[in-house]
N, C-alpha and C. Protein backbone atom coordinates (compact mmCIF):
# COMPACT_ATOMS: atom_id res chain seq x y z
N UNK A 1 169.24 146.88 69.76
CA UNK A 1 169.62 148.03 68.95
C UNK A 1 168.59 148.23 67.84
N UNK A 2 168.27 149.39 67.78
CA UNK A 2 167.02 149.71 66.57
C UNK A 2 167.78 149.93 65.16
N UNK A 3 166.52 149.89 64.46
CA UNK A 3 167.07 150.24 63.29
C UNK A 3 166.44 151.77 62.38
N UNK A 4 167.03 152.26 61.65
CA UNK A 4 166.21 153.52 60.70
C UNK A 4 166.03 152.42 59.56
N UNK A 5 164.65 152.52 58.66
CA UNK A 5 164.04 152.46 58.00
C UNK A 5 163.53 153.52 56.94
N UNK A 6 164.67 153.91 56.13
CA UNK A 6 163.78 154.82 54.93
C UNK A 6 163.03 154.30 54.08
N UNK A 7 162.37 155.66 53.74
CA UNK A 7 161.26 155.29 52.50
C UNK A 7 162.27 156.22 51.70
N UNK A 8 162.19 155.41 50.27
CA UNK A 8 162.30 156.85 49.02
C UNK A 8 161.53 156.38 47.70
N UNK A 9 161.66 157.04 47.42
CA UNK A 9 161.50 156.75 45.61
C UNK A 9 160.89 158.41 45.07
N UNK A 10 160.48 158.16 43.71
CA UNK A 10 159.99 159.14 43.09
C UNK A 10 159.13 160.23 43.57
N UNK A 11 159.46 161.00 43.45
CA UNK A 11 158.55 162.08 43.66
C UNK A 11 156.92 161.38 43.18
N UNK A 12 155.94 162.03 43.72
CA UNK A 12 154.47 161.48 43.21
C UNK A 12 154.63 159.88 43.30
N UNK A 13 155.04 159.08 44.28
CA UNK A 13 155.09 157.72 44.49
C UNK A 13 154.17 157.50 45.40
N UNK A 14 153.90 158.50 46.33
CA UNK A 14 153.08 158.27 47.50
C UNK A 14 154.00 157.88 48.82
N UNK A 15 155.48 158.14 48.78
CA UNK A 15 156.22 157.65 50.26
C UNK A 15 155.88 159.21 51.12
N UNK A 16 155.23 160.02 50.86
CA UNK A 16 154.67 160.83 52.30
C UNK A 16 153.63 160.33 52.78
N UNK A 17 152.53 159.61 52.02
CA UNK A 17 151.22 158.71 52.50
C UNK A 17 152.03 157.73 53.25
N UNK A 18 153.12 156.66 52.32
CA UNK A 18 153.14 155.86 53.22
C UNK A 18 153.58 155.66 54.64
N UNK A 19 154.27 156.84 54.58
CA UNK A 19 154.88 157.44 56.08
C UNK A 19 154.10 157.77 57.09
N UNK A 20 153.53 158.51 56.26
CA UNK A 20 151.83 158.70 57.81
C UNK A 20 151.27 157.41 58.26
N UNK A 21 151.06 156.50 57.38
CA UNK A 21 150.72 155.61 57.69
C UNK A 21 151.42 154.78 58.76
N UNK A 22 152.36 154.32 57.84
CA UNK A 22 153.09 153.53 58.44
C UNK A 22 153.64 153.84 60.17
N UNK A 23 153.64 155.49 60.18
CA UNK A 23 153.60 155.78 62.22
C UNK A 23 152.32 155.33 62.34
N UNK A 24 151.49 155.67 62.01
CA UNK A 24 150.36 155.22 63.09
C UNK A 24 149.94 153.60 62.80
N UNK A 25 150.75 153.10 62.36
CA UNK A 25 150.44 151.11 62.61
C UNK A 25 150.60 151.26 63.99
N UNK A 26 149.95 149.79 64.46
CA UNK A 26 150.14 149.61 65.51
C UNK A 26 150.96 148.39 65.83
N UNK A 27 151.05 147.42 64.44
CA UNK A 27 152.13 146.19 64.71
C UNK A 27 153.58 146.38 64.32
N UNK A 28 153.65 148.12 63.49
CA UNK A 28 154.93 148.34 63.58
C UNK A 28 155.08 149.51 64.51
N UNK A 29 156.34 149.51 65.84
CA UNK A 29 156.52 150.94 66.45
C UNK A 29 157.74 151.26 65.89
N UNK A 30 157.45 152.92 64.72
CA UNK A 30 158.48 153.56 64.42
C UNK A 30 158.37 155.11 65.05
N UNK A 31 159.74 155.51 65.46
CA UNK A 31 159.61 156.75 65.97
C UNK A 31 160.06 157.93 64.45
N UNK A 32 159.78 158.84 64.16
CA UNK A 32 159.35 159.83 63.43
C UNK A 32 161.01 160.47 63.44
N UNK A 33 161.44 161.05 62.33
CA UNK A 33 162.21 161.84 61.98
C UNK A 33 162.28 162.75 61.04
N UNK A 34 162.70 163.92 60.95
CA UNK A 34 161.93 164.69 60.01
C UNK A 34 163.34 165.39 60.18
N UNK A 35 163.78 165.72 58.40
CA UNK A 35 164.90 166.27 58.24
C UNK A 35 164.30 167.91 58.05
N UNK A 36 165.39 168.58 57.41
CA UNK A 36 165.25 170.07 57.30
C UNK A 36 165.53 170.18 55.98
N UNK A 37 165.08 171.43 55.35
CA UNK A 37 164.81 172.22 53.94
C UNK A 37 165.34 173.60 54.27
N UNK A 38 165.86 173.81 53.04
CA UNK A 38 165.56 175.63 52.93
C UNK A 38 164.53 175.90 51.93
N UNK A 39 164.17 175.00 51.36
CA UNK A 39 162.99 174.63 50.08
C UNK A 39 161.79 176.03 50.81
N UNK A 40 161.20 176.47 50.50
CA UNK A 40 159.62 177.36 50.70
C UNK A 40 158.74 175.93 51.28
N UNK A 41 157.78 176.70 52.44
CA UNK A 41 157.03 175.88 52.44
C UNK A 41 155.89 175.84 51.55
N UNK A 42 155.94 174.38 51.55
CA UNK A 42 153.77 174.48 50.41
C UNK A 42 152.67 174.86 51.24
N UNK A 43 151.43 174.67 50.56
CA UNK A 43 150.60 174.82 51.08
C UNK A 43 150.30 173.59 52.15
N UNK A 44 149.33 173.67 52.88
CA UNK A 44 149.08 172.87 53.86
C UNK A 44 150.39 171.41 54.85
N UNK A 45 151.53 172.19 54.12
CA UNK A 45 152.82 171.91 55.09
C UNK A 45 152.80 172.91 56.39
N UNK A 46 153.67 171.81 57.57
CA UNK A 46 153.98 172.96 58.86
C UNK A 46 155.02 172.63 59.07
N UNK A 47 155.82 173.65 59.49
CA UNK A 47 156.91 173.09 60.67
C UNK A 47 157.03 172.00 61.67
N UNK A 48 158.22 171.25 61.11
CA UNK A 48 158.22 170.12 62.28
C UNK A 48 157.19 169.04 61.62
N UNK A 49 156.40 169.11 61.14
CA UNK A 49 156.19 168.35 60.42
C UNK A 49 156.76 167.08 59.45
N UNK A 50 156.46 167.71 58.25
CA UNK A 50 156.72 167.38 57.37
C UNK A 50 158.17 167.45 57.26
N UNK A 51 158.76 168.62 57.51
CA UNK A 51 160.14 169.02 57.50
C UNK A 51 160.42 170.16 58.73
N UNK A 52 161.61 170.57 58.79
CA UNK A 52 162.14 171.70 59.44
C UNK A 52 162.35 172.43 58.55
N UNK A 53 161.66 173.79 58.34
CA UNK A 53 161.82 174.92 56.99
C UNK A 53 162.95 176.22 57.99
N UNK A 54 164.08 176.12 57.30
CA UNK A 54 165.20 177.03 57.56
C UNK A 54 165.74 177.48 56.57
N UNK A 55 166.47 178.93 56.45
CA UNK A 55 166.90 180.06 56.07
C UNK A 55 168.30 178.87 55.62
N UNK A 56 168.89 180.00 54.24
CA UNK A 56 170.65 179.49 54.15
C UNK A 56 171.46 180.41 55.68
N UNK A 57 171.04 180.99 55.86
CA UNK A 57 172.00 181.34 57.35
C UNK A 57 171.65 179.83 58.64
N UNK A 58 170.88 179.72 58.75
CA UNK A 58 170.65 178.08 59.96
C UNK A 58 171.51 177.19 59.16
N UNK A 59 171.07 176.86 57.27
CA UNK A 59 171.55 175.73 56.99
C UNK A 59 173.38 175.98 57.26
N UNK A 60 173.54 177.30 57.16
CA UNK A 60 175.04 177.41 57.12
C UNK A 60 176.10 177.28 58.49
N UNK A 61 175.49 177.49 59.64
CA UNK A 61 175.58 177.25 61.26
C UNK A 61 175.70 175.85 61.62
N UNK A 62 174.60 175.25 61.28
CA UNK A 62 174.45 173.62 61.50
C UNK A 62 175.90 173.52 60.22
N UNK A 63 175.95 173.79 59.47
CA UNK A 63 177.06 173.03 58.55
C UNK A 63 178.48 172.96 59.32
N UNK A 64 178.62 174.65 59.78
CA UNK A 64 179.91 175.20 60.20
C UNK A 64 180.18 174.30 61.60
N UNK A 65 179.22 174.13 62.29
CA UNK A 65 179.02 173.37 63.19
C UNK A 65 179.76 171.75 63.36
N UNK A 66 179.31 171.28 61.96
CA UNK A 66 179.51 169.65 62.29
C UNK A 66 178.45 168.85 62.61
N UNK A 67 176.75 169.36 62.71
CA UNK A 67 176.05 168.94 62.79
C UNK A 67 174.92 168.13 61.60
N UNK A 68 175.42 168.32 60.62
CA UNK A 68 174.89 167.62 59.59
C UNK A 68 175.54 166.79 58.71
N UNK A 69 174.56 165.26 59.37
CA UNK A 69 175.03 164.04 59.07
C UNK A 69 175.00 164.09 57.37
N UNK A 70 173.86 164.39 56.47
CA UNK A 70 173.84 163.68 54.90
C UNK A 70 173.06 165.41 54.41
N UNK A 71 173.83 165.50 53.08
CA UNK A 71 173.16 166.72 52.69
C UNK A 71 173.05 166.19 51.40
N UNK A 72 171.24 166.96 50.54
CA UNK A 72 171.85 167.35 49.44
C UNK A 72 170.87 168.22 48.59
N UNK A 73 171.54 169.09 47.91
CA UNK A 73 171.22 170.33 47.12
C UNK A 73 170.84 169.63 46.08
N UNK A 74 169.27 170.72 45.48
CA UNK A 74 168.31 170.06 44.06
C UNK A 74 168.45 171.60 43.86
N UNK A 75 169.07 171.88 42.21
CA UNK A 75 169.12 173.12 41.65
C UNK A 75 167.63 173.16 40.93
N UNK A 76 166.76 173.72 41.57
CA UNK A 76 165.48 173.78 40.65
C UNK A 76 165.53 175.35 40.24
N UNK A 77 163.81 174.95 39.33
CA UNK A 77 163.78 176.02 38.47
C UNK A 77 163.63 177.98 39.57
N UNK A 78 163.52 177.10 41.11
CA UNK A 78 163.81 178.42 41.73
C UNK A 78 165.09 178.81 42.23
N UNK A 79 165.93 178.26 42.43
CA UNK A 79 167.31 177.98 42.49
C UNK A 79 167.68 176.89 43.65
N UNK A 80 168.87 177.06 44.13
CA UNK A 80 169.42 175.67 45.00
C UNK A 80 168.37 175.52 46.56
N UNK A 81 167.70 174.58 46.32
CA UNK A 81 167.06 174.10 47.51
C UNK A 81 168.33 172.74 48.49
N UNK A 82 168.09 172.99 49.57
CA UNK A 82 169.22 171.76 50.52
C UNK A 82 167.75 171.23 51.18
N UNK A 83 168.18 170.06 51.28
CA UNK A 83 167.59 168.98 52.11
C UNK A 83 168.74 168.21 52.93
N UNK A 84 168.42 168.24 54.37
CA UNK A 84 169.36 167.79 55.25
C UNK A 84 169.25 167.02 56.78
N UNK A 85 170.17 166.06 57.31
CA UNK A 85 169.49 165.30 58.14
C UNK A 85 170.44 166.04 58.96
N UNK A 86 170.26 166.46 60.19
CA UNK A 86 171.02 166.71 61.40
C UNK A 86 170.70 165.97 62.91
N UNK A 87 171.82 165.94 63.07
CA UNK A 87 172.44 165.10 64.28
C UNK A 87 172.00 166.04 65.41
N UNK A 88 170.97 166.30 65.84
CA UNK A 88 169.95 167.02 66.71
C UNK A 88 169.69 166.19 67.83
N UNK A 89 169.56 165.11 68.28
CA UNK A 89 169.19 164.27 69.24
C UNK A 89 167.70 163.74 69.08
N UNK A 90 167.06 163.68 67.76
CA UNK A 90 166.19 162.99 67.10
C UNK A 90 166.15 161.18 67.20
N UNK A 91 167.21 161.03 66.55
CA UNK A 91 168.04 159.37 66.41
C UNK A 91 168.72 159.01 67.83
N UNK A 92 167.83 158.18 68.14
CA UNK A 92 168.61 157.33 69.41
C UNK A 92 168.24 155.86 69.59
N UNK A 93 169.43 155.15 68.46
CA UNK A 93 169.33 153.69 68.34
C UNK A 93 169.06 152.85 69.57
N UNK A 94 169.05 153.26 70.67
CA UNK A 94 169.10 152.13 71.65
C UNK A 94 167.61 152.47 72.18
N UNK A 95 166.74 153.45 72.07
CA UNK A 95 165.42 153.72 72.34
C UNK A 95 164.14 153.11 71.32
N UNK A 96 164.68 152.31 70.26
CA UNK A 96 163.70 152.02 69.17
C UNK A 96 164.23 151.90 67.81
N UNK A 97 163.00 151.78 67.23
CA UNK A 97 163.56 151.72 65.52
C UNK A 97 162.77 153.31 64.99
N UNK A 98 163.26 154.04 63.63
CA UNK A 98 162.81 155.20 63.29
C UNK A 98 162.54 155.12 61.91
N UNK A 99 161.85 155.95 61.37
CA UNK A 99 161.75 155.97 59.77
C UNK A 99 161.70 157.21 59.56
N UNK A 100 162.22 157.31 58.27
CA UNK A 100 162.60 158.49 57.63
C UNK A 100 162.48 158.28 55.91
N UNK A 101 162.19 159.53 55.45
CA UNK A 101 162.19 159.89 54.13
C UNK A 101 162.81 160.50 53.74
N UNK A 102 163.65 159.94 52.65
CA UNK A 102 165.01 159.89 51.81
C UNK A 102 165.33 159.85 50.23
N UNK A 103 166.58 159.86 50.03
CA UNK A 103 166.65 159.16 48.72
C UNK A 103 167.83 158.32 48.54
N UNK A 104 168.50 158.07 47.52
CA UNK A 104 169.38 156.95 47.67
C UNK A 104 170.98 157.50 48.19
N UNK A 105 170.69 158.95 47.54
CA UNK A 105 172.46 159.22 48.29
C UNK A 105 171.98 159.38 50.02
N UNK A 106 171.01 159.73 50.06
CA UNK A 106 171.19 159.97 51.34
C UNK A 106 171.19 158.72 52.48
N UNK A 107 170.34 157.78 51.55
CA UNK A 107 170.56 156.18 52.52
C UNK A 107 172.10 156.21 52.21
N UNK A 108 172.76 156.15 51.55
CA UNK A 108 174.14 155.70 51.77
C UNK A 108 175.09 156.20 52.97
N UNK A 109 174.23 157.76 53.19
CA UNK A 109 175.39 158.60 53.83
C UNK A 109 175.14 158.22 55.16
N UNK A 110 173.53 157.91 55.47
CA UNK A 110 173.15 157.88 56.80
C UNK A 110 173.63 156.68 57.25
N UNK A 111 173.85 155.26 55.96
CA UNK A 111 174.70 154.11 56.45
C UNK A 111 175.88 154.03 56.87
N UNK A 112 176.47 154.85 55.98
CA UNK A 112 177.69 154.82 56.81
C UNK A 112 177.72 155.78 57.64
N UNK A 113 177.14 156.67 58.06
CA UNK A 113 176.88 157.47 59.81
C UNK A 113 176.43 156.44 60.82
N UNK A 114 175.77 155.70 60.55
CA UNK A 114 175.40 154.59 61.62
C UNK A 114 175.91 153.30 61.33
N UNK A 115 176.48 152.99 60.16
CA UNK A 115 176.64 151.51 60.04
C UNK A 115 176.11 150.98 59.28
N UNK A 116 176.95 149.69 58.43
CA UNK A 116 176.45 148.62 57.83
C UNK A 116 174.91 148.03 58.73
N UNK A 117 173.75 147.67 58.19
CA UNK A 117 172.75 146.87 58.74
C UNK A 117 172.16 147.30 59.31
N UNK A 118 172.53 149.13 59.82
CA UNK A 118 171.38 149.62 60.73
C UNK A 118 170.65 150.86 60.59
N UNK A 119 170.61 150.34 58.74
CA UNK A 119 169.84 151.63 58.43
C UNK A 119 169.22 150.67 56.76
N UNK A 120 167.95 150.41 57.09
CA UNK A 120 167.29 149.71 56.01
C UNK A 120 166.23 150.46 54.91
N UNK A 121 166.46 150.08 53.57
CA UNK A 121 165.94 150.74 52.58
C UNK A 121 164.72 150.24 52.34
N UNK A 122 163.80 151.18 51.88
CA UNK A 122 162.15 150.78 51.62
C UNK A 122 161.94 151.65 50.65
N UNK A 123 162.25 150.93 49.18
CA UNK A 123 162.29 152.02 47.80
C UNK A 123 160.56 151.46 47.45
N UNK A 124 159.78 152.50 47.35
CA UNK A 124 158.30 152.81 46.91
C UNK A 124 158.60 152.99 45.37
N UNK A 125 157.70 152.34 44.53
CA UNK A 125 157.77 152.24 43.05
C UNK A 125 156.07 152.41 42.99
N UNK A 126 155.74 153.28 42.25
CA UNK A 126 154.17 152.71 40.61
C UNK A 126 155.05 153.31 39.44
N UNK A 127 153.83 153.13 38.30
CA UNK A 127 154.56 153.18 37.22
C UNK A 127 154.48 154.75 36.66
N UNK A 128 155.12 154.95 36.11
CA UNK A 128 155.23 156.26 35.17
C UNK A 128 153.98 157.03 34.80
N UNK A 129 152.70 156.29 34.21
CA UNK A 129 152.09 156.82 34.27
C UNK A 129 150.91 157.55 35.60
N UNK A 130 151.18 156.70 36.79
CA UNK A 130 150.47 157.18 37.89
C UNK A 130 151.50 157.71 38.84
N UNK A 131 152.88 157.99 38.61
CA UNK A 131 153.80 158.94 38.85
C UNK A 131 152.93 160.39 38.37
N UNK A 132 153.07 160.34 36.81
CA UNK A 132 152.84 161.71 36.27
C UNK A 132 151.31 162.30 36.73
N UNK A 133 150.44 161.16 36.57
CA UNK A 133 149.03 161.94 36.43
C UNK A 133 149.01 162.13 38.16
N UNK A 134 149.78 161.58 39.21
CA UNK A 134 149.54 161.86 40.62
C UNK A 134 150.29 163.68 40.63
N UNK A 135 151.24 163.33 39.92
CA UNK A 135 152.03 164.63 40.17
C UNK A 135 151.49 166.10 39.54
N UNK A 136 150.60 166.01 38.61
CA UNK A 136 149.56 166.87 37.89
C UNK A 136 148.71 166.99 38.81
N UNK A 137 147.96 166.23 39.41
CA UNK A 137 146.58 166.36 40.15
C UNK A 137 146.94 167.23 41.01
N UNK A 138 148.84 167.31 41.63
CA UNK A 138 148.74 168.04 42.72
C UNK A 138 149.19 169.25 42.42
N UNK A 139 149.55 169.54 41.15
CA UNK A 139 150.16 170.80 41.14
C UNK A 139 148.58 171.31 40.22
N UNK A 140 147.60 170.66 39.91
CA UNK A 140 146.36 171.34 39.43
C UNK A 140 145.51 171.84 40.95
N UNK A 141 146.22 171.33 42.19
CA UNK A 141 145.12 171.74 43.34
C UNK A 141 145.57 173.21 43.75
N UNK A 142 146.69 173.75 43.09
CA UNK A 142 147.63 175.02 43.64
C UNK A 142 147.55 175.81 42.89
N UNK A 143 147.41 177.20 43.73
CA UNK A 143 147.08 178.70 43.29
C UNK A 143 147.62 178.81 42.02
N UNK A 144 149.02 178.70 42.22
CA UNK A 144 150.10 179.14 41.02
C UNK A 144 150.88 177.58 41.04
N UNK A 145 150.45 176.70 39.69
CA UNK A 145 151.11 175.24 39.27
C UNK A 145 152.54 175.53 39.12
N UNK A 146 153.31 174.67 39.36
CA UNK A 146 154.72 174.73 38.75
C UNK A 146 154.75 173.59 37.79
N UNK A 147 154.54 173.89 37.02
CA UNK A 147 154.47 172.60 35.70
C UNK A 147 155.74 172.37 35.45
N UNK A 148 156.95 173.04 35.20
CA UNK A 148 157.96 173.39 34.88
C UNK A 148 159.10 172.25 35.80
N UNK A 149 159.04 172.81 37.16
CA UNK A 149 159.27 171.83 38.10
C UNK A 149 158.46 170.54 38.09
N UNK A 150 157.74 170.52 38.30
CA UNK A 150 157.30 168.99 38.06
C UNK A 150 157.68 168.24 37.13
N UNK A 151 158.10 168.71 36.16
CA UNK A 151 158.54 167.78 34.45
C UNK A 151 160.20 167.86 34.82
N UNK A 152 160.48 168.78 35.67
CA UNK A 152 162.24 168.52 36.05
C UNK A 152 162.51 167.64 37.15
N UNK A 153 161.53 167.65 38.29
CA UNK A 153 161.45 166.29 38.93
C UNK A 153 161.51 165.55 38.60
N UNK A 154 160.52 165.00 37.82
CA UNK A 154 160.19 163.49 37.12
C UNK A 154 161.50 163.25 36.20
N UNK A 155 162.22 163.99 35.48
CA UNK A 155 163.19 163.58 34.71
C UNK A 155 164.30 163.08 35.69
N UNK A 156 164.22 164.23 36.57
CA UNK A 156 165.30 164.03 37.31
C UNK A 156 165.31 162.84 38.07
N UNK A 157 164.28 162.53 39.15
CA UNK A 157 164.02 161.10 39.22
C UNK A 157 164.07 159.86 38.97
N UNK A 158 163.57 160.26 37.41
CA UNK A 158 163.85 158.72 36.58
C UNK A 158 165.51 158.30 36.66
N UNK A 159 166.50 159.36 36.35
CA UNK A 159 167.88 158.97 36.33
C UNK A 159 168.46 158.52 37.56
N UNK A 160 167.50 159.29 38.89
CA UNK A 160 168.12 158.98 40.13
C UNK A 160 168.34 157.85 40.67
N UNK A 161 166.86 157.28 40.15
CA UNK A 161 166.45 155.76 40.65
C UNK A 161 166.46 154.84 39.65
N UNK A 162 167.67 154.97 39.10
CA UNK A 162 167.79 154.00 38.09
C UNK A 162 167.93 152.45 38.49
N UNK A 163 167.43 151.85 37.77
CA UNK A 163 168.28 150.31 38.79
C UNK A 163 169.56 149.89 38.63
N UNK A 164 170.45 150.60 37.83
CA UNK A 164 171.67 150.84 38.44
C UNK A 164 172.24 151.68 39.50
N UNK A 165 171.69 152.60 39.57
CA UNK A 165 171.92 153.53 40.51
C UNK A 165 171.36 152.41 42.16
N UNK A 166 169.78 151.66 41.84
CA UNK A 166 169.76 151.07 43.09
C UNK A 166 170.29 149.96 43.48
N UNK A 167 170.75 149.54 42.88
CA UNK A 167 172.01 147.91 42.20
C UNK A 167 173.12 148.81 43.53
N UNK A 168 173.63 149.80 42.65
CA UNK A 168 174.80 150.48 43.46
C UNK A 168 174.75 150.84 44.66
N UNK A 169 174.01 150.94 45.54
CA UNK A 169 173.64 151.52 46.37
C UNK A 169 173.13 149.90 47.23
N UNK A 170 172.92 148.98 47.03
CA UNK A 170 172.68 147.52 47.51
C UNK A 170 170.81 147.62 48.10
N UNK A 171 170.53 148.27 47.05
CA UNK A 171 168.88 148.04 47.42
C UNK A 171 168.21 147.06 46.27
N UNK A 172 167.33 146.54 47.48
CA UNK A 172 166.36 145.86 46.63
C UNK A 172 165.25 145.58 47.36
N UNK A 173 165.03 146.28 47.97
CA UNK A 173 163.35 146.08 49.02
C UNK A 173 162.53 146.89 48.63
N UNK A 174 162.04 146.39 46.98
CA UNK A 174 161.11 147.23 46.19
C UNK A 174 159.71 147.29 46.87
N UNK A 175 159.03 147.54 47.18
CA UNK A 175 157.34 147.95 47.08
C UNK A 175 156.35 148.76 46.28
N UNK A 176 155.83 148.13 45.77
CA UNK A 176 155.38 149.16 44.16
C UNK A 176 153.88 149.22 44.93
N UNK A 177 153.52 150.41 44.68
CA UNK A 177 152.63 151.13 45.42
C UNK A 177 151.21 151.85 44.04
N UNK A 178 150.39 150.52 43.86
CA UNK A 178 149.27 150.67 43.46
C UNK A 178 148.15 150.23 44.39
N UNK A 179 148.39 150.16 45.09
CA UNK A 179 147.25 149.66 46.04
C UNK A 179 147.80 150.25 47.12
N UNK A 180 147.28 151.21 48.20
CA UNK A 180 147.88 151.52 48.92
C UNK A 180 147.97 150.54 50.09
N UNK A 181 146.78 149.91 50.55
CA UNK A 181 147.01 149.09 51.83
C UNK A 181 147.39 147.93 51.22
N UNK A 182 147.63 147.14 50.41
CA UNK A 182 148.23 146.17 50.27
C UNK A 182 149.99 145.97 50.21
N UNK A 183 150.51 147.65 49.53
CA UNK A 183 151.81 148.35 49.89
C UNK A 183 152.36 148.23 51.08
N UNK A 184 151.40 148.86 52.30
CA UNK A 184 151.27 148.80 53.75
C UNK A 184 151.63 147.82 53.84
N UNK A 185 150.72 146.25 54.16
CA UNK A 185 150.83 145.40 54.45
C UNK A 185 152.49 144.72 54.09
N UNK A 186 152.61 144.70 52.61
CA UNK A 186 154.13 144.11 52.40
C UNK A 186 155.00 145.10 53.16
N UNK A 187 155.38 146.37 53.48
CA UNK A 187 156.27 147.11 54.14
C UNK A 187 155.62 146.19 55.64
N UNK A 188 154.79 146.58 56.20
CA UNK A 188 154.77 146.22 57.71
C UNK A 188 155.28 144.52 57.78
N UNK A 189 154.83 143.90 57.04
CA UNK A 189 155.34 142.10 57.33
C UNK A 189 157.08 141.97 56.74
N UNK A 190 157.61 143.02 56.01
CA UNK A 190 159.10 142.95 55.82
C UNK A 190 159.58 143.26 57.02
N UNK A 191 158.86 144.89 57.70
CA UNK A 191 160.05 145.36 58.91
C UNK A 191 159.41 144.22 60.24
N UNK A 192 158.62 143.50 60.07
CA UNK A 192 158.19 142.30 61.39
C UNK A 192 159.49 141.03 61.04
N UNK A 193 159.64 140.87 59.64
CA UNK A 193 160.99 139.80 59.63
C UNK A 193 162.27 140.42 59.99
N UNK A 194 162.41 141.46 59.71
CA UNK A 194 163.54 142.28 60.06
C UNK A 194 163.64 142.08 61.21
N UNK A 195 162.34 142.73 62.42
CA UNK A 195 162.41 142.40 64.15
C UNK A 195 162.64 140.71 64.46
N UNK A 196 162.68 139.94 64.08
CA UNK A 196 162.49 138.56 64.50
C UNK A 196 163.37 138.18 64.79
């Protein structure tokens, strides 16, 4: 039986690097999952990608439906964005292990959709200051910056991932991510003890 493996942490942590990465190892095989947004796409995002970019009429079908396992709405400064995992035929525990990018309510929800033990946390940490100056660099590479949002992320963040909040939630498979391949390395030799 496989397992899901999220990444989360802070915005500007680097868990979309480590995700690319981490599919194309070759001593770890994870199969790819990619939730859905009604969020706008960015620049050099695609469909299926990164995410599934859908309308509030899809997000509201899949809801009415019964098809969405963990939801959750970020009121930003453009209004309510949903981020959501659906029960699509993506996840199929008995074909492998998968990874996905998350955050902490949503590891909870997807645990208990699948179970105690078969859905493992991989919280990505650096510090505050290479949070902020990562998260500047990227909103200085874009037409029109959202400075605004970015300083409501980061606040918002800090409270999310509190270490009470990750206490509560029964995480503790920190990886602090200043070095990127040395990050790698501790994530790939944790999910190899996990397989053993």
């Amino acid at each position: 039986m496989g397992k899901i493996y999220e990444i989360m942490g802070r915005s500007s942590c680097g868990k979309d690097t480590i995700y690319k990465h981490l599919l194309q190892r070759e001593n770890v095989q994870l199969n790819k999952v990619i939730i859905y947004t009604t969020r706008p796409m960015r620049e050099k995002e695609e469909e299926g990608v990164q995410y599934f970019f859908c309308d509030e009429e899809k997000y509201n079908q899949l809801k009415d439906s019964g098809k969405i396992i963990e939801e959750r709405t970020y009121n930003t400064v453009y209004g309510p964005w949903h981020y959501f995992t659906v029960d699509d035929g993506q996840i199929d525990l008995s074909k492998g292990n998968y990874l996905i990018i998350g955050t902490i309510e949503m590891f909870t929800s997807i645990r208990d959709y699948f179970g105690e033990g078969q859905v493992v946390p991989l919280m990505i940490n650096a510090d505050d200051g290479t949070i902020l100056q990562r998260a500047l660099n990227r909103e200085l590479k874009r037409d029109n910056p959202g400075y605004d949002e970015m300083c409501r992320r980061y606040l918002a963040d800090k409270a999310d991932y509190s270490e009470e909040n990750l206490k509560n939630a029964g995480i503790d498979n920190i990886f602090m991510n200043e070095d990127l391949e040395k990050c790698l390395e501790e994530i790939e030799s944790f999910i190899k003890e996990k397989e053993a």
